[in-house]
N, C-alpha and C. Protein backbone atom coordinates (compact mmCIF):
# COMPACT_ATOMS: atom_id res chain seq x y z
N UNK A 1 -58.94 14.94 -3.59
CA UNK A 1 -57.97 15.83 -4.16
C UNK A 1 -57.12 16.48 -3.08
N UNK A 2 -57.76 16.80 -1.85
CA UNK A 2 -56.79 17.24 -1.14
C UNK A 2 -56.04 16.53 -0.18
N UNK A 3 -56.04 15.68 -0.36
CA UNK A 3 -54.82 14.40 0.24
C UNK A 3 -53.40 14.32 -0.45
N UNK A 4 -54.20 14.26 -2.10
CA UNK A 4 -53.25 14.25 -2.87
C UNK A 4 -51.78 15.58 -2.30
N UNK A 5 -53.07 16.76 -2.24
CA UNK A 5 -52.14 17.89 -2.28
C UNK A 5 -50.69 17.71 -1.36
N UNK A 6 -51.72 17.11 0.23
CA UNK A 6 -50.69 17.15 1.27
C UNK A 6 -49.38 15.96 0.75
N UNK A 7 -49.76 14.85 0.75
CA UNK A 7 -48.91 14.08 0.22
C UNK A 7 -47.76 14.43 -0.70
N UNK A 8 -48.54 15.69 -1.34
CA UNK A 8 -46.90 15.99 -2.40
C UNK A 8 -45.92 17.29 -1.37
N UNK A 9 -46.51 17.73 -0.50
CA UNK A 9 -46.75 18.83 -0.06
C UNK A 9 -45.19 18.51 1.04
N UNK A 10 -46.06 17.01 1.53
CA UNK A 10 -45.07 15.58 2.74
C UNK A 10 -43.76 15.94 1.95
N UNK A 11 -44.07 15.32 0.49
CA UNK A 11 -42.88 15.00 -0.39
C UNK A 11 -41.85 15.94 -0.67
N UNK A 12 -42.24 16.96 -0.53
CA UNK A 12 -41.19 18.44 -0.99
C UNK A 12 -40.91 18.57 0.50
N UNK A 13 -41.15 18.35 1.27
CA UNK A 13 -40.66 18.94 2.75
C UNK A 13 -39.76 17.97 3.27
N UNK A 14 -39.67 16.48 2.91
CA UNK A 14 -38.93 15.59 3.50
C UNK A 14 -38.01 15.85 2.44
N UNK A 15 -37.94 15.83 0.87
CA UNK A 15 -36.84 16.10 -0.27
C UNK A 15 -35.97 17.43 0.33
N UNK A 16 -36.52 18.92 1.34
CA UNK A 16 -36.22 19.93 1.44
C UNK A 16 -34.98 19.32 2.57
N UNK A 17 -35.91 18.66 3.35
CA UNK A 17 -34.78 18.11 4.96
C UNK A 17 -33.73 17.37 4.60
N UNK A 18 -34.33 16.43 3.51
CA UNK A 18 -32.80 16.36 3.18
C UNK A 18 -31.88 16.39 2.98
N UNK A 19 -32.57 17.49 2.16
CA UNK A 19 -31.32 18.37 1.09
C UNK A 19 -30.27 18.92 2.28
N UNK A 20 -30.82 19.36 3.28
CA UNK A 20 -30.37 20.15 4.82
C UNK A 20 -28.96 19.58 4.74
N UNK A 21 -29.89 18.32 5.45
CA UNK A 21 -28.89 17.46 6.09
C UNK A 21 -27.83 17.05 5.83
N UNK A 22 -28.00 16.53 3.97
CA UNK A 22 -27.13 16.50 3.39
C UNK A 22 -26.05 17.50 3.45
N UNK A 23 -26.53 18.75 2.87
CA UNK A 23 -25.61 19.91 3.26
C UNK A 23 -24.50 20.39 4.41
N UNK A 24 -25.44 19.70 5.61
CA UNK A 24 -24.59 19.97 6.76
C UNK A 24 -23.29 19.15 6.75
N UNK A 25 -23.86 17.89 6.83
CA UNK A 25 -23.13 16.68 6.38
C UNK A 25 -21.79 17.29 6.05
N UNK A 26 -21.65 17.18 4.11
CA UNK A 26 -20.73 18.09 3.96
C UNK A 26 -20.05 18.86 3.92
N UNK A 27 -20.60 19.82 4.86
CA UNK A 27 -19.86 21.18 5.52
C UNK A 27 -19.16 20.79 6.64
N UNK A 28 -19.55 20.00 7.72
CA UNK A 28 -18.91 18.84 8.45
C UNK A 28 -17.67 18.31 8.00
N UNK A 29 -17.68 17.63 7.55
CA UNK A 29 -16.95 16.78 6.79
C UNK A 29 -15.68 17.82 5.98
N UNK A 30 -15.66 18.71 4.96
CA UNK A 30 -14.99 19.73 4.45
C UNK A 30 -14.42 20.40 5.68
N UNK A 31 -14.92 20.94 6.35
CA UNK A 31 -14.38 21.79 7.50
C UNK A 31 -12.88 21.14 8.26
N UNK A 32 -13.10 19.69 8.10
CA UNK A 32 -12.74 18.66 8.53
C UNK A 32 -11.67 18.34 7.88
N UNK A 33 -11.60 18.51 6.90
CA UNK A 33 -10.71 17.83 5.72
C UNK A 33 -9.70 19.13 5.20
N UNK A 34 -10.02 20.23 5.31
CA UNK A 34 -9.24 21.15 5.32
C UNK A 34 -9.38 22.35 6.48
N UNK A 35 -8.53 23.31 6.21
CA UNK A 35 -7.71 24.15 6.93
C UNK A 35 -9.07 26.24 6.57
N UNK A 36 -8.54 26.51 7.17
CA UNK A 36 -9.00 28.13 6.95
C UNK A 36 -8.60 28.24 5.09
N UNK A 37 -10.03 28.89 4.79
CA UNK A 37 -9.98 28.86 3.46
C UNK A 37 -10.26 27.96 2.27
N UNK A 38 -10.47 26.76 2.94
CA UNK A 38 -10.65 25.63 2.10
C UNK A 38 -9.34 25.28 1.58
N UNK A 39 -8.35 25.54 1.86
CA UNK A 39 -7.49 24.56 1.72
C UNK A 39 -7.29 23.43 2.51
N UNK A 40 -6.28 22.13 1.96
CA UNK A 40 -6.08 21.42 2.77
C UNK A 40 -5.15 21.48 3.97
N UNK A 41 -6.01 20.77 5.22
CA UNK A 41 -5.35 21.09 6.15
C UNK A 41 -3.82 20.34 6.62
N UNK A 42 -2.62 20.92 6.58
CA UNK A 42 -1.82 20.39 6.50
C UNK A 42 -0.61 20.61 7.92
N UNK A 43 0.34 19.98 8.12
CA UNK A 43 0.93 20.05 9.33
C UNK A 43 2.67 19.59 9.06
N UNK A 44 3.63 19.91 9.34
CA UNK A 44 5.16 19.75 9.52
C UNK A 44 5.23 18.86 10.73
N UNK A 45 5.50 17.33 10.23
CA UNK A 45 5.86 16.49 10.67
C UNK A 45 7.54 16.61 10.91
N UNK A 46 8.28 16.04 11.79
CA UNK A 46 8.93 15.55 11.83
C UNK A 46 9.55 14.24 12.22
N UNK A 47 10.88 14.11 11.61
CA UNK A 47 11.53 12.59 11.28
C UNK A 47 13.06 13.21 12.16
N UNK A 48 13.13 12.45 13.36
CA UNK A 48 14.64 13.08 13.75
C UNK A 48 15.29 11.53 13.66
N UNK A 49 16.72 11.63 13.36
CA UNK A 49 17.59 10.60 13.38
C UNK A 49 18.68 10.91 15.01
N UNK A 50 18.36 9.90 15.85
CA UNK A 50 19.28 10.26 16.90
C UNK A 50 19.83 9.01 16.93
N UNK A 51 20.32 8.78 18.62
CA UNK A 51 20.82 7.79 19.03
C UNK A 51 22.06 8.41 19.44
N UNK A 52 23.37 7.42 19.23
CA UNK A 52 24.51 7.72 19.68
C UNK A 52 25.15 8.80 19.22
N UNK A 53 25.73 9.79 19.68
CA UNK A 53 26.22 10.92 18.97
C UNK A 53 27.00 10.67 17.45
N UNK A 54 27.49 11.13 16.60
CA UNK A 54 28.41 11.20 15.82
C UNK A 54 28.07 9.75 15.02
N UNK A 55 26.94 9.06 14.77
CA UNK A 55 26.65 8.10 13.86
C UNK A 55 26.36 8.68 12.40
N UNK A 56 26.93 8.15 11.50
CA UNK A 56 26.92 8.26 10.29
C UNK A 56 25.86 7.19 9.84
N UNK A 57 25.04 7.89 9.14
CA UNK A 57 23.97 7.53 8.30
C UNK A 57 23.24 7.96 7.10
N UNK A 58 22.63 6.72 6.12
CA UNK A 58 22.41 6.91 4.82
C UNK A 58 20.23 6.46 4.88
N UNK A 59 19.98 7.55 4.16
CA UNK A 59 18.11 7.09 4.20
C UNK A 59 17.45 7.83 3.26
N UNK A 60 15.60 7.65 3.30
CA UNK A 60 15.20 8.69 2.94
C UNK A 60 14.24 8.55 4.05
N UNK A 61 13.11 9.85 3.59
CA UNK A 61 12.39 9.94 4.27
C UNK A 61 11.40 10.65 2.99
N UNK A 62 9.79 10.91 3.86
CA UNK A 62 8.85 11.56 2.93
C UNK A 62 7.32 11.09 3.20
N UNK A 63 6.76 11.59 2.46
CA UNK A 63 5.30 10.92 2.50
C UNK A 63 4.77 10.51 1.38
N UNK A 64 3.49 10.23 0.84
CA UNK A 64 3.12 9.80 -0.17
C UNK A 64 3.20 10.34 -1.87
N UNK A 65 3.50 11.98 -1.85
CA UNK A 65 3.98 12.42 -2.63
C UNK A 65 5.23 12.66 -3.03
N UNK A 66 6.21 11.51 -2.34
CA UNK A 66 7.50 11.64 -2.35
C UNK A 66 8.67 11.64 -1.26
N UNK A 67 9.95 11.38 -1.40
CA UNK A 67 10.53 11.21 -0.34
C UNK A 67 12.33 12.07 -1.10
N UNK A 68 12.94 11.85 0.15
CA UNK A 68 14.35 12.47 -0.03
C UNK A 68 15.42 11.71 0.37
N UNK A 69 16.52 11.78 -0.24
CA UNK A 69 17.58 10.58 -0.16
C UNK A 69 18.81 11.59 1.30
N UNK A 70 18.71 10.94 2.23
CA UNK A 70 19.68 11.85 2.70
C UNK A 70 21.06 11.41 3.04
N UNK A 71 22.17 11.66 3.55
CA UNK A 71 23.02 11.28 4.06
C UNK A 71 23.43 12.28 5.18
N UNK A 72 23.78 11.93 6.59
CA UNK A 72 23.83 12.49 7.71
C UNK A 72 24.63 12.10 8.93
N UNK A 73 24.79 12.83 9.96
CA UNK A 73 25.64 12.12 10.86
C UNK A 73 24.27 12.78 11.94
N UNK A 74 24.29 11.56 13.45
CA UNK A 74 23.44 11.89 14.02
C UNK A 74 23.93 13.08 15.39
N UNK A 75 23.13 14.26 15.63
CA UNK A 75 21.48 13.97 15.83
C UNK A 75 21.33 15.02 14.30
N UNK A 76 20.06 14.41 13.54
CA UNK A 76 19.21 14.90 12.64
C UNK A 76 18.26 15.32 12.71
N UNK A 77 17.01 16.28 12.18
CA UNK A 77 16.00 16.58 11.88
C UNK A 77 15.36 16.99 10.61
N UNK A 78 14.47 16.17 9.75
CA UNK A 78 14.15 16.55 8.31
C UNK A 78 12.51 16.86 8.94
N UNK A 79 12.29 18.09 8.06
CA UNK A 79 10.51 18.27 8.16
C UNK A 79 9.73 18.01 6.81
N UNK A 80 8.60 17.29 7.23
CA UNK A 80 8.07 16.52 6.38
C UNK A 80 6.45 17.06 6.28
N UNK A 81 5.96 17.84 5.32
CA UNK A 81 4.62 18.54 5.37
C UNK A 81 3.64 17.34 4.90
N UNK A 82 2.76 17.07 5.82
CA UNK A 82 1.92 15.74 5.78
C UNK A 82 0.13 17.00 5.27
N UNK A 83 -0.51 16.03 4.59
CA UNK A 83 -2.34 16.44 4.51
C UNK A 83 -2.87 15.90 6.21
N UNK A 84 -3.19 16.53 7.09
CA UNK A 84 -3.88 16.15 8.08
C UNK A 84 -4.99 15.87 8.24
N UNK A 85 -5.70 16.19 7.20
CA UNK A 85 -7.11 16.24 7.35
C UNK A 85 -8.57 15.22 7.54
N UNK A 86 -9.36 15.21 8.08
CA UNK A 86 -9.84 13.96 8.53
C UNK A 86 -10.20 12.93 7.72
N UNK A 87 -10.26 13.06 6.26
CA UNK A 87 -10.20 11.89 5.11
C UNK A 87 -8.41 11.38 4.49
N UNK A 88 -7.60 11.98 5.35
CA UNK A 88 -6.44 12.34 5.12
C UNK A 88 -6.05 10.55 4.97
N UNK A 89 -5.24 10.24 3.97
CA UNK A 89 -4.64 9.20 3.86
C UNK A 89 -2.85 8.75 3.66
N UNK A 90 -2.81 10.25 3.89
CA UNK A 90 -1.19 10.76 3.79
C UNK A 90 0.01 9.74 5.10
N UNK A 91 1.12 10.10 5.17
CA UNK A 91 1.83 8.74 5.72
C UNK A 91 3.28 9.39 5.75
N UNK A 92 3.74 9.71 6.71
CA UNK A 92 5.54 10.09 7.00
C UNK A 92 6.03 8.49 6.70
N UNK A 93 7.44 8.25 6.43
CA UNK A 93 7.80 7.32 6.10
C UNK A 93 9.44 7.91 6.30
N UNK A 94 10.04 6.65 6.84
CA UNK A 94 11.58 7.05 7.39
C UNK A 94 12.10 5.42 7.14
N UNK A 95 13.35 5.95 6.05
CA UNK A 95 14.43 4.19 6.45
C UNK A 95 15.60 4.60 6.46
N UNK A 96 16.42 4.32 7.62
CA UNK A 96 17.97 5.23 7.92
C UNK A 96 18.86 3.48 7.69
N UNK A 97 19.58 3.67 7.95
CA UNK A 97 20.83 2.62 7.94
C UNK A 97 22.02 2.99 8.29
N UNK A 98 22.44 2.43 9.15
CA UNK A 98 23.99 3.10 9.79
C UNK A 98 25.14 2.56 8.45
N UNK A 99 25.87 3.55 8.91
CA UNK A 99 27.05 3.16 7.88
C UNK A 99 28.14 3.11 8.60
N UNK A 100 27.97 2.26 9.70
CA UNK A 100 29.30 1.78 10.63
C UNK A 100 28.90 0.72 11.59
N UNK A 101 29.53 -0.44 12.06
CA UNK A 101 28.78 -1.59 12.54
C UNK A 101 29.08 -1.11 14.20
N UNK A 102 29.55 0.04 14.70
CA UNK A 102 29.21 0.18 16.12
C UNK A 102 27.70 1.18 16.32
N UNK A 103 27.73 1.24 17.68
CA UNK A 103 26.66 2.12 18.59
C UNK A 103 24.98 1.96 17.61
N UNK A 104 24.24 3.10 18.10
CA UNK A 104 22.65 2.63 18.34
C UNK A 104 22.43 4.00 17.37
N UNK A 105 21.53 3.31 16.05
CA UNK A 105 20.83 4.62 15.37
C UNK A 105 18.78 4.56 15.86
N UNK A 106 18.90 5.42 16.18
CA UNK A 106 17.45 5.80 16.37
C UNK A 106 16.52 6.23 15.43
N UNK A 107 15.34 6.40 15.01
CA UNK A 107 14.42 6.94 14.03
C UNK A 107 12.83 7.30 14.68
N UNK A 108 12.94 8.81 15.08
CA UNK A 108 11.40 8.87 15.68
C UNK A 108 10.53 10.02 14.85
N UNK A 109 9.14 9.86 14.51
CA UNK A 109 8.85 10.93 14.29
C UNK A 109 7.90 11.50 15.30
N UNK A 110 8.15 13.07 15.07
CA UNK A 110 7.62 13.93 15.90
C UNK A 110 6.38 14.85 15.40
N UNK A 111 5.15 14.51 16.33
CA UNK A 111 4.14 15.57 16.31
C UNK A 111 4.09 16.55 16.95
N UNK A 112 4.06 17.90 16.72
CA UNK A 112 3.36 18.60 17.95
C UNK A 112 4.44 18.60 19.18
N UNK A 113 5.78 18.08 19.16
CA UNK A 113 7.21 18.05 20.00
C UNK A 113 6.82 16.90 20.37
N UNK A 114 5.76 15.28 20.27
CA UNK A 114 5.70 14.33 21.02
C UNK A 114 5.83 13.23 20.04
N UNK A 115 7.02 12.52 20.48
CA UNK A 115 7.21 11.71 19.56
C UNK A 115 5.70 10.51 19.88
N UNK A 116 5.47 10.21 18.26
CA UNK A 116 4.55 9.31 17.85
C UNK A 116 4.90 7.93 17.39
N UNK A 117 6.16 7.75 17.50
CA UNK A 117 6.74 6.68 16.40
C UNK A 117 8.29 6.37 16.70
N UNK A 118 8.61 5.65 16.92
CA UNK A 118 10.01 5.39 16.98
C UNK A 118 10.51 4.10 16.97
N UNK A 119 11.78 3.44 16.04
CA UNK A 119 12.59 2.47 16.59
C UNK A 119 14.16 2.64 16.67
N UNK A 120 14.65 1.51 17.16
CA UNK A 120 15.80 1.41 17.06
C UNK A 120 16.76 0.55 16.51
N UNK A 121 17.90 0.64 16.32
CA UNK A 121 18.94 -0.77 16.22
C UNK A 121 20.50 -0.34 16.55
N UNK A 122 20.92 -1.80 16.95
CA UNK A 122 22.02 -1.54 17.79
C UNK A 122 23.02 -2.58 16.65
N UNK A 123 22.33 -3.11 15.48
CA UNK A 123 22.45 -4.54 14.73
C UNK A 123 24.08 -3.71 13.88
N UNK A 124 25.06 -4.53 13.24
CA UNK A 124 25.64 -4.16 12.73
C UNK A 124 25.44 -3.42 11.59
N UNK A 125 25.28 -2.20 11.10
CA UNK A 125 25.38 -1.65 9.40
C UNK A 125 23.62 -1.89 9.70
N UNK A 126 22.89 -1.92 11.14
CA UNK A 126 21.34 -1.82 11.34
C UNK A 126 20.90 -0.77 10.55
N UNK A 127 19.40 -0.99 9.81
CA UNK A 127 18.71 -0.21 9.30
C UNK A 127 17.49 -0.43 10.50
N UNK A 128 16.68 1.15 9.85
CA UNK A 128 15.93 1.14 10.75
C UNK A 128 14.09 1.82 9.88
N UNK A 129 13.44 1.03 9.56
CA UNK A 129 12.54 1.77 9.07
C UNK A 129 11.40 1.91 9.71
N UNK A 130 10.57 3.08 9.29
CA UNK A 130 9.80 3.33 10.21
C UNK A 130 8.70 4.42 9.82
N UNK A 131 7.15 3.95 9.87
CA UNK A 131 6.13 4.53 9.34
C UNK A 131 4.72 5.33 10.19
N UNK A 132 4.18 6.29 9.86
CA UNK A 132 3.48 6.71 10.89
C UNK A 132 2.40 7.47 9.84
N UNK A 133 0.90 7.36 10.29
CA UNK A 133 0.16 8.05 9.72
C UNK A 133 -1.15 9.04 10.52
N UNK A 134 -1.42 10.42 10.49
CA UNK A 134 -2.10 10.92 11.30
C UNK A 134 -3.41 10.10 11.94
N UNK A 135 -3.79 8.88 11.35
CA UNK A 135 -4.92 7.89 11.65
C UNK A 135 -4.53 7.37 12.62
N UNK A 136 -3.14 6.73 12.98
CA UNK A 136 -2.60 6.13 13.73
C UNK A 136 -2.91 6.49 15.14
């Protein structure tokens, strides 16, 4: 009989550690995934349109909950509020297109002032698209 006892005794103490671990786990992980407060943790991306001065250009830009149609002459800057968080599956997204067949439109986005992402084209009436995600 008293084997039995310990054995259940084993059983509630390894079910207890688990439970722990588990717990931590997820507090880990949450902490992770959002910001002070339990919200999600989130960050102002930016999407600048440069290149040659005085280029006229047509795009949008946005992330997974949506994007914006713009029209602009370069240099540009749109801010783009991304989910950062470490399960984060969120995604800036930029497609410009010149609307004149001279000079060079650019498309970079910016983290933190360091661009992460950029291309170019020099192509006539060149579009330029261009995607970036905090995983990256």
């Amino acid at each position: 009989m008293r084997s039995l006892g310990k054995g259940i005794l084993f059983g509630c103490g390894a079910i207890l550690a688990l439970g722990i671990v588990v717990g931590v786990i997820v507090a880990v992980i949450s902490a992770g995934m959002s910001g002070e407060g339990g919200e999600p943790a989130q960050e102002d991306i930016i999407v600048r349109v440069t290149g040659d001065e005085g280029i006229e250009f047509s795009g949008s830009y946005g992330e997974l909950e949506g994007s914006q149609s713009v029209d602009g002459v370069t240099p540009q800057e749109y801010e783009v509020p991304i989910d950062t968080g470490i399960a984060s599956i969120d995604s800036v997204v930029a497609v410009m297109q010149k609307d004149s067949a001279a000079g060079e439109l650019t498309v970079q986005i910016v983290r933190n002032g360091e661009v992460v992402a950029e291309r170019s084209t020099t192509a006539e009436y060149g579009l330029v698209d261009l995607a970036w995600s905090p995983s990256d």
